[in-house]
PDB file of N, CA and C in Angstrom:
ATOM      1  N   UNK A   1     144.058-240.731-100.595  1.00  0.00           N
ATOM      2  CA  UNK A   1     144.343-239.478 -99.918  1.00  0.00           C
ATOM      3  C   UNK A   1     144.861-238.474-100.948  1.00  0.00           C
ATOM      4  N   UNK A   2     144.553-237.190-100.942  1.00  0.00           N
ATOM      5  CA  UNK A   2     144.811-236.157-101.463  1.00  0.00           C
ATOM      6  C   UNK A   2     146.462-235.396-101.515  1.00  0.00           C
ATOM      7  N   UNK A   3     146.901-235.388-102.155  1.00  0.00           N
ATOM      8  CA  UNK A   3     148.104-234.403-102.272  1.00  0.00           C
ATOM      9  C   UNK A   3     147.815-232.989-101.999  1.00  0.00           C
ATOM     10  N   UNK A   4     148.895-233.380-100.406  1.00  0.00           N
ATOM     11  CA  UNK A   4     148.723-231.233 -99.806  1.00  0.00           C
ATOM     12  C   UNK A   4     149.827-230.855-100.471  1.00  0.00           C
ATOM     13  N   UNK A   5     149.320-229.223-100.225  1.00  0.00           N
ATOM     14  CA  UNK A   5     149.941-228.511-100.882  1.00  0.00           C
ATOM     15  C   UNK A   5     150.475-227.482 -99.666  1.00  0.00           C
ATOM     16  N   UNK A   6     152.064-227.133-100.182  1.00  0.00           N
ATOM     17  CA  UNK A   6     152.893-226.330 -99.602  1.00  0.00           C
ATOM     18  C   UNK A   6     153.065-225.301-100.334  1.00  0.00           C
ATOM     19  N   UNK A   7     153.182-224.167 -99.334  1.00  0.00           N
ATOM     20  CA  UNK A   7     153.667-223.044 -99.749  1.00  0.00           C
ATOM     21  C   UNK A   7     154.997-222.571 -99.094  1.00  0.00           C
ATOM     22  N   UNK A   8     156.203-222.831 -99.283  1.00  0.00           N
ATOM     23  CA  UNK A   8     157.563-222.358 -99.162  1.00  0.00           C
ATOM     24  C   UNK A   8     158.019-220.673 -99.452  1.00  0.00           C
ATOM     25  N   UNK A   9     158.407-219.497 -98.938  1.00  0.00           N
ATOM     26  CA  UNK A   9     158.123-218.493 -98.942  1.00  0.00           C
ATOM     27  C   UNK A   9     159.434-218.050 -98.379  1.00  0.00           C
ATOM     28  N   UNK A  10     160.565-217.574 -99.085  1.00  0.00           N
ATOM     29  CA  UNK A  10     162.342-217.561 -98.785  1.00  0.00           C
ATOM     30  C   UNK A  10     162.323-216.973 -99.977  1.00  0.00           C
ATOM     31  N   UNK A  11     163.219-215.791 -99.324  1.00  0.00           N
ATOM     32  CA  UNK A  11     164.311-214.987-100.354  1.00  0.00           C
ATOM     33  C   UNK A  11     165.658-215.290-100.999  1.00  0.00           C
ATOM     34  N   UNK A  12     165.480-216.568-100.440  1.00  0.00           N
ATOM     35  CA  UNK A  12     167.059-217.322-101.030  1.00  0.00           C
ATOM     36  C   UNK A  12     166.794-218.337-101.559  1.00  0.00           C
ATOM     37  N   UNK A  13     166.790-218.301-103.167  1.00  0.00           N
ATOM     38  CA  UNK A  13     166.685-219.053-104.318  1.00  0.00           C
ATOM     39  C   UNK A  13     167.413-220.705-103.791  1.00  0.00           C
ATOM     40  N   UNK A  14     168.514-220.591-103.214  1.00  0.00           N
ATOM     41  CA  UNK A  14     169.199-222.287-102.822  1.00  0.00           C
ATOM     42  C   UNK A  14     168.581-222.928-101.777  1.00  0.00           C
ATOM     43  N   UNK A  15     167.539-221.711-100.707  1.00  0.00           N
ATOM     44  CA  UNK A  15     166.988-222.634-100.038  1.00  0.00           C
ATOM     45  C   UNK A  15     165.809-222.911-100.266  1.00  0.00           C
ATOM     46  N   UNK A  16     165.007-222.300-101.438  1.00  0.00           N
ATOM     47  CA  UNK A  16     163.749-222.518-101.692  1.00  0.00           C
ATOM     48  C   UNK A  16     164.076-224.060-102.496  1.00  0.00           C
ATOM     49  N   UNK A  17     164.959-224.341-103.379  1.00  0.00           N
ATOM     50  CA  UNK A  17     164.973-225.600-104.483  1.00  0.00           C
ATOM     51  C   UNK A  17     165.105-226.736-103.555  1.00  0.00           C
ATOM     52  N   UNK A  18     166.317-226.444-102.648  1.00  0.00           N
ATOM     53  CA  UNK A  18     166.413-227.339-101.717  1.00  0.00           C
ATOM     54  C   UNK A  18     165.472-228.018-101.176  1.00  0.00           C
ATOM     55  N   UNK A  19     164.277-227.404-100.300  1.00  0.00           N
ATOM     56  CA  UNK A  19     163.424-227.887 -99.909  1.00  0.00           C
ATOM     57  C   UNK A  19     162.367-228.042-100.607  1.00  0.00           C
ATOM     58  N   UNK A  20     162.406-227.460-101.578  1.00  0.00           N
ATOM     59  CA  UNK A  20     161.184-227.743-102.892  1.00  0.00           C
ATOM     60  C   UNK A  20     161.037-229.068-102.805  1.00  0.00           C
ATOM     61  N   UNK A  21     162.582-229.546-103.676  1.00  0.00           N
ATOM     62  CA  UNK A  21     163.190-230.742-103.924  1.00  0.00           C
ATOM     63  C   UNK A  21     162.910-232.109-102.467  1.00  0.00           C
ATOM     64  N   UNK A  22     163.119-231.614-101.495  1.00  0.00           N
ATOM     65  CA  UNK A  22     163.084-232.188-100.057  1.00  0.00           C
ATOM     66  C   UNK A  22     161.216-232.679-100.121  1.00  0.00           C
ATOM     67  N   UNK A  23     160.595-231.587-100.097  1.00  0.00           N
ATOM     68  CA  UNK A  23     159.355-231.907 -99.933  1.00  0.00           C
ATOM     69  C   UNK A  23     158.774-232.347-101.165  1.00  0.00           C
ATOM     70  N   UNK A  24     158.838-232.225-101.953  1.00  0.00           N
ATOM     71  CA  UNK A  24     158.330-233.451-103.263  1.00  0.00           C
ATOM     72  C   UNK A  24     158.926-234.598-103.347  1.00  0.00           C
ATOM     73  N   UNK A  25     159.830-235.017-102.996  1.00  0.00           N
ATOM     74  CA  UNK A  25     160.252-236.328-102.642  1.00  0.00           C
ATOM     75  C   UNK A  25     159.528-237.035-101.939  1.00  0.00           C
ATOM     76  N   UNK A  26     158.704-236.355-100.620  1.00  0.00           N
ATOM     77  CA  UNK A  26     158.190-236.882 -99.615  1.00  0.00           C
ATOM     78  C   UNK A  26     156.662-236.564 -99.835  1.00  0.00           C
ATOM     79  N   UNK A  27     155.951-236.406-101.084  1.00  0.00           N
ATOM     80  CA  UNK A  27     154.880-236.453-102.032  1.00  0.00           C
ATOM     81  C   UNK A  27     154.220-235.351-101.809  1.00  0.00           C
ATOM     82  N   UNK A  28     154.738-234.180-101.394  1.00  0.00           N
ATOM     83  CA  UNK A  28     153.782-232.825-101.133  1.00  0.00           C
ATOM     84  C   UNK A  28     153.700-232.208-103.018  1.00  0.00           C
ATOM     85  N   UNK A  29     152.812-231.429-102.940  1.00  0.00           N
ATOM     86  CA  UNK A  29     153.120-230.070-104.181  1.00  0.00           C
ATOM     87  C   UNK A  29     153.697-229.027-103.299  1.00  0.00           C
ATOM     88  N   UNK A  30     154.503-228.479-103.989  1.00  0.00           N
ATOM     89  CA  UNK A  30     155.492-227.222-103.260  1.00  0.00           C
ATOM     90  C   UNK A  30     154.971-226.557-104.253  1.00  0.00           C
ATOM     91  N   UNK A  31     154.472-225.104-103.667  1.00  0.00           N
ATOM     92  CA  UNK A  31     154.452-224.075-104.223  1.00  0.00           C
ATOM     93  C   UNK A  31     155.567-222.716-103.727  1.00  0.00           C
ATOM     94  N   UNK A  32     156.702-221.900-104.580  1.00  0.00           N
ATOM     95  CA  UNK A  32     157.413-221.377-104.144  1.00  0.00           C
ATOM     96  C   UNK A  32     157.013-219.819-103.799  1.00  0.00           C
ATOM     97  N   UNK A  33     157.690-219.065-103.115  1.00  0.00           N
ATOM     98  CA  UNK A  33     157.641-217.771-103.342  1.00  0.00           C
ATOM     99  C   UNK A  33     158.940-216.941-102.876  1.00  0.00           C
ATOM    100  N   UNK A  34     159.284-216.199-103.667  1.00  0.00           N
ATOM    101  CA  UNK A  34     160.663-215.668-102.958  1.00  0.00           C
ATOM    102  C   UNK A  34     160.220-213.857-102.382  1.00  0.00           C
ATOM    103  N   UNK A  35     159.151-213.721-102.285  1.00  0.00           N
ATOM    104  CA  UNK A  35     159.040-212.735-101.506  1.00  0.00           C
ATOM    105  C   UNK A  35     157.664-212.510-100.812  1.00  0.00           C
ATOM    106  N   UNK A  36     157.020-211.427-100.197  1.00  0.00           N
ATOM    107  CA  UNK A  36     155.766-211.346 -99.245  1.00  0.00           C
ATOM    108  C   UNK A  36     154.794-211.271-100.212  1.00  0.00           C
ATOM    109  N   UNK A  37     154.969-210.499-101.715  1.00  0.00           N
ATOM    110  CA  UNK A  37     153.758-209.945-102.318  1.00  0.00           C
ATOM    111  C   UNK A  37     153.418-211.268-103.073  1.00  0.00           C
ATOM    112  N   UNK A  38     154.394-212.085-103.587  1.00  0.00           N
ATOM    113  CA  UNK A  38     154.547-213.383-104.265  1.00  0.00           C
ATOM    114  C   UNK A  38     153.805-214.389-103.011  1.00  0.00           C
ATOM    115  N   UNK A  39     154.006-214.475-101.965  1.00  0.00           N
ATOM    116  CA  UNK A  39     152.991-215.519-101.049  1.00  0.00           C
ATOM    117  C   UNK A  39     152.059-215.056-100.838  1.00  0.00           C
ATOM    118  N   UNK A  40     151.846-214.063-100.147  1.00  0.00           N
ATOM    119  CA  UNK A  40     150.613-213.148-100.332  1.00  0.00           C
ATOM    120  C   UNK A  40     149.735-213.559-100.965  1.00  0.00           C
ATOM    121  N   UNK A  41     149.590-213.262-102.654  1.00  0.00           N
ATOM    122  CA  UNK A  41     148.907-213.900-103.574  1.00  0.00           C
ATOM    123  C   UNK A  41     148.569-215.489-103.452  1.00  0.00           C
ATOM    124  N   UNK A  42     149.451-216.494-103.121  1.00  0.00           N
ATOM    125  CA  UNK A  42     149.283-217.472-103.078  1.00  0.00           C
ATOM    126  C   UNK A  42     148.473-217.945-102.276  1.00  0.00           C
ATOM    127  N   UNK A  43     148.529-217.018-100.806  1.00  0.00           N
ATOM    128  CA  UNK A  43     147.590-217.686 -99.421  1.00  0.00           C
ATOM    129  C   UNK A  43     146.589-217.189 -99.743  1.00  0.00           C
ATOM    130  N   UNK A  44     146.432-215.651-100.593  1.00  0.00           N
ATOM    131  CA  UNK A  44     145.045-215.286-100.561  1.00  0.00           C
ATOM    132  C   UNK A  44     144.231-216.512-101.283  1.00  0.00           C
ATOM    133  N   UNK A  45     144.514-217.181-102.175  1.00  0.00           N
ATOM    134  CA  UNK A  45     144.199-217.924-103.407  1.00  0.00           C
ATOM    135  C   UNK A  45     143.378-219.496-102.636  1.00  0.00           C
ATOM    136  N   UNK A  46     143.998-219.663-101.062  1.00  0.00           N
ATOM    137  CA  UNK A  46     143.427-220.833-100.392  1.00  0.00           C
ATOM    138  C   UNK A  46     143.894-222.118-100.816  1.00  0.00           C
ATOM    139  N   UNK A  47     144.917-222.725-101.749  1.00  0.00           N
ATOM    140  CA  UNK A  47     145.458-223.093-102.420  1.00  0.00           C
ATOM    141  C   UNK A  47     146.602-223.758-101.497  1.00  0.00           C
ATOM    142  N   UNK A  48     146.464-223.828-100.475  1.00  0.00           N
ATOM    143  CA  UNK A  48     147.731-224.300 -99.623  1.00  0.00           C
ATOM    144  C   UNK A  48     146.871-224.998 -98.251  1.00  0.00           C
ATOM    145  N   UNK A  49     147.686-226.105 -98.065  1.00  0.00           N
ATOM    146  CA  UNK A  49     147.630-226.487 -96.403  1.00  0.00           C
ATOM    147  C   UNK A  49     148.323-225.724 -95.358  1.00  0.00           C
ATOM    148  N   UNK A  50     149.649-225.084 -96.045  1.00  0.00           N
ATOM    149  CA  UNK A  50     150.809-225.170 -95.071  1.00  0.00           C
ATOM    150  C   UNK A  50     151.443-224.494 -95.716  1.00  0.00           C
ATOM    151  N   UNK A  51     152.116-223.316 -94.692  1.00  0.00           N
ATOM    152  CA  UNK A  51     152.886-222.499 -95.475  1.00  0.00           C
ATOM    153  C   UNK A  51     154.230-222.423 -94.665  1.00  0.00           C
ATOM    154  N   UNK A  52     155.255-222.669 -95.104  1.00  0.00           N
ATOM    155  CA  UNK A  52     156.692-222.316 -94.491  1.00  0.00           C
ATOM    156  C   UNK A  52     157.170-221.114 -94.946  1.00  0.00           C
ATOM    157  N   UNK A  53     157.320-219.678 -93.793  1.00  0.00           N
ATOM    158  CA  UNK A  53     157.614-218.509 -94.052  1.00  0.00           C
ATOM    159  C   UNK A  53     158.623-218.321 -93.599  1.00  0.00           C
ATOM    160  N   UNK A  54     159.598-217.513 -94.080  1.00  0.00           N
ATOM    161  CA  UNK A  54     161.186-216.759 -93.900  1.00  0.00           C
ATOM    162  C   UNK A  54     160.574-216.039 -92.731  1.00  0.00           C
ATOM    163  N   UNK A  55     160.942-215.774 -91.573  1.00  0.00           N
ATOM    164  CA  UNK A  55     161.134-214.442 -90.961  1.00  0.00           C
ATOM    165  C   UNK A  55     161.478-213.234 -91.295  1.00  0.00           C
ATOM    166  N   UNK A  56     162.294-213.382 -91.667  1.00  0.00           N
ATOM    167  CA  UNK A  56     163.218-212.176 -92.646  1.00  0.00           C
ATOM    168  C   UNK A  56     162.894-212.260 -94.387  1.00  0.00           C
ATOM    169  N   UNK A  57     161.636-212.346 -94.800  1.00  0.00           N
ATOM    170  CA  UNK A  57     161.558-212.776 -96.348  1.00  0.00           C
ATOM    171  C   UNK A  57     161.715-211.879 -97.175  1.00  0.00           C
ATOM    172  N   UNK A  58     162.197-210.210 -96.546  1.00  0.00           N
ATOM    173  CA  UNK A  58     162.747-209.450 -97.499  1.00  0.00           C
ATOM    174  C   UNK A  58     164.350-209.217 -97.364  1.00  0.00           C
ATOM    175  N   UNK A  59     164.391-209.330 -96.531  1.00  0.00           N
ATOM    176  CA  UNK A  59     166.269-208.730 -96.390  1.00  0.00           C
ATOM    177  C   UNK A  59     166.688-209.501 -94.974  1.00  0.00           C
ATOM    178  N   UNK A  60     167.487-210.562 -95.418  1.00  0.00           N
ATOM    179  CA  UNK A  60     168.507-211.413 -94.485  1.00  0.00           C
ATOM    180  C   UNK A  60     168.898-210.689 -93.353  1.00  0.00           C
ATOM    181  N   UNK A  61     170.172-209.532 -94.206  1.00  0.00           N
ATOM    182  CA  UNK A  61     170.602-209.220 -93.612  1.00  0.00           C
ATOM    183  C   UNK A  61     170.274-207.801 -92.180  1.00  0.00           C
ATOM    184  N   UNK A  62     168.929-207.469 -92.389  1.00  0.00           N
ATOM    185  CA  UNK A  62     168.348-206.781 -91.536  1.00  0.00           C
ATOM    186  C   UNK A  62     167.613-207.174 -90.629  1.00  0.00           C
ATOM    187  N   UNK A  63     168.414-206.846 -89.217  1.00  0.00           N
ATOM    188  CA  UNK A  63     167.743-207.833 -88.264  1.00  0.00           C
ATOM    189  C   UNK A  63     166.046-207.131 -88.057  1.00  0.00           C
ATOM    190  N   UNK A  64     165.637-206.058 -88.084  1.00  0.00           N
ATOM    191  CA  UNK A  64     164.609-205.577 -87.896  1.00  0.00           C
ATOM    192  C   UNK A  64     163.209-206.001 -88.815  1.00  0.00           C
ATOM    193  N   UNK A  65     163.836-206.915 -90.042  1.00  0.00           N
ATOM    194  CA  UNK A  65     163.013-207.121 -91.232  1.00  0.00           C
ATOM    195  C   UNK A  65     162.600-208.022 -90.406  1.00  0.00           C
ATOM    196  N   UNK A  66     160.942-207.811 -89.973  1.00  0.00           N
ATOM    197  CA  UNK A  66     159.862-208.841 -89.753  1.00  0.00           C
ATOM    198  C   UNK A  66     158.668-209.375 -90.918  1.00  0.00           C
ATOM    199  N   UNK A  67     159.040-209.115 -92.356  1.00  0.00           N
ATOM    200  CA  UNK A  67     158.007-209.077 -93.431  1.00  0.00           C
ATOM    201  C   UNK A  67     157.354-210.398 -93.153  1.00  0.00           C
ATOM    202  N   UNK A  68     157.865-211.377 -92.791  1.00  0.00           N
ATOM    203  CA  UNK A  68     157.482-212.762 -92.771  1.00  0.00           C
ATOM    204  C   UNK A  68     156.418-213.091 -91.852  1.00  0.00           C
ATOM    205  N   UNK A  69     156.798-212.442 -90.743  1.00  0.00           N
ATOM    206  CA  UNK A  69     156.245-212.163 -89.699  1.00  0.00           C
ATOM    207  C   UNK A  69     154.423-211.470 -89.935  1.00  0.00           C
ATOM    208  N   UNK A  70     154.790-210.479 -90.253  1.00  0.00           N
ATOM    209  CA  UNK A  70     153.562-209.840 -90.863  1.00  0.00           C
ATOM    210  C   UNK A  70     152.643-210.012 -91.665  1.00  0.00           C
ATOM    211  N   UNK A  71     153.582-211.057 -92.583  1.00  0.00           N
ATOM    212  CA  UNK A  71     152.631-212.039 -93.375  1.00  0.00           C
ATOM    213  C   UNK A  71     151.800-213.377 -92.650  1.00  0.00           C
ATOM    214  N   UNK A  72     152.324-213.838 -92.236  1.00  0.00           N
ATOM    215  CA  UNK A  72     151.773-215.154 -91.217  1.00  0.00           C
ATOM    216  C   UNK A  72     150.792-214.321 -90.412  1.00  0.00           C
ATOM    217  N   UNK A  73     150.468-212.944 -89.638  1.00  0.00           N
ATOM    218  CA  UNK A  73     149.965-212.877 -88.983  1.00  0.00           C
ATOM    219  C   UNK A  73     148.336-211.905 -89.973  1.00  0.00           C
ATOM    220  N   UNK A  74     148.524-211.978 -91.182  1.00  0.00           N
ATOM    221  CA  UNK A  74     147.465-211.354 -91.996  1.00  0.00           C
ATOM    222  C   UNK A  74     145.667-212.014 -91.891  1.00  0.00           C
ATOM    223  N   UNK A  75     144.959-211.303 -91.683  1.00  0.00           N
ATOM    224  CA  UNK A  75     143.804-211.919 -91.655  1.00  0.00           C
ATOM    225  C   UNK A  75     143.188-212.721 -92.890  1.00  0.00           C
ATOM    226  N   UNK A  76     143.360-212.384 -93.682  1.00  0.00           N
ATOM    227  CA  UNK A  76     143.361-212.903 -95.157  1.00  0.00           C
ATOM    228  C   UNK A  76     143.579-214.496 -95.002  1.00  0.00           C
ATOM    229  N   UNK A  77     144.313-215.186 -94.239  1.00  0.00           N
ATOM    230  CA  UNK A  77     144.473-216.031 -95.003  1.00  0.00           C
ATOM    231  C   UNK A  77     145.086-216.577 -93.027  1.00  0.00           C
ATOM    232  N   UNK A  78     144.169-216.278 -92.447  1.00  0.00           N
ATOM    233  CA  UNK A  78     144.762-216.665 -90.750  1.00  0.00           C
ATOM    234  C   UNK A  78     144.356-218.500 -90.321  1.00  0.00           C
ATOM    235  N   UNK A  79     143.783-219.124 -91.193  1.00  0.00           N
ATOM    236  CA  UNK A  79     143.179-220.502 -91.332  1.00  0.00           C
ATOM    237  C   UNK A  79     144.132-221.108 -91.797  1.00  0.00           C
ATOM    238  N   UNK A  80     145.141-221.078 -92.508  1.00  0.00           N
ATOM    239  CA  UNK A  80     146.046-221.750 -93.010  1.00  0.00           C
ATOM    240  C   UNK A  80     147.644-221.645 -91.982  1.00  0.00           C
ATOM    241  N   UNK A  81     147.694-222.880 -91.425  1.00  0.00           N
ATOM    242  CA  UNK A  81     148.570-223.158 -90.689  1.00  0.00           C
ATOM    243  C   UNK A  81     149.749-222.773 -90.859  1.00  0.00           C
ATOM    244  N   UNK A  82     151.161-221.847 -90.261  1.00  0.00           N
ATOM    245  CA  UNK A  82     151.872-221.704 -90.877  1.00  0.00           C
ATOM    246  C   UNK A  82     153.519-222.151 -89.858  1.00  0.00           C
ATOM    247  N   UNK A  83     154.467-221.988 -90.842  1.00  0.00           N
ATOM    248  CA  UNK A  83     155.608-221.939 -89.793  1.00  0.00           C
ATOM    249  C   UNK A  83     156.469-220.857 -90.217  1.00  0.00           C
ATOM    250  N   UNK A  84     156.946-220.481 -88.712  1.00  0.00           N
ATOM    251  CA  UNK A  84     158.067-219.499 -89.604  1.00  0.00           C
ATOM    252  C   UNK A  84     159.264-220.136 -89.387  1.00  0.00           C
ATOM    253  N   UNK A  85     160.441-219.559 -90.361  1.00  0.00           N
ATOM    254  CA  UNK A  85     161.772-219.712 -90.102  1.00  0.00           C
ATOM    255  C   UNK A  85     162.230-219.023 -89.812  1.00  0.00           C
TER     256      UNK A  85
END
């Protein structure tokens, strides 16, 4: 069987390693991104099974920031399964 590949997509550097770390343990490739234009590139690329997206992947603290959101819902790359956080 093939090694899938993740795409992890968080603006917060401690929770991207964390689960980097979490999911390569448990034999995935993690690919990181700490912002929309940085995953973006990555999903366009097809290069992923699975993508775990921030809700908020530009600014925490703004409840109105849906970037994550907007990304998961891009046609570009709507075949690749995603989750948000």
């Amino acid at each position: 069987m093939s090694v899938k590949t993740v795409l992890i997509a968080d603006n917060l550097p401690e929770f991207l390693n964390a689960r980097k770390e979490f999911l390569e343990l448990a034999g995935y490739k993690v690919v990181t991104a700490a912002n929309p234009r940085d995953a973006r590139l990555v999903l366009e690329k097809g290069v992923v099974q699975l993508a775990i997206i921030d809700i908020r992947l530009e600014y925490d603290e703004d409840v109105s920031d849906d970037s994550g959101i907007t990304l998961a819902i891009e046609e570009s790359h709507h075949y690749i399964p995603k989750i948000l956080l």
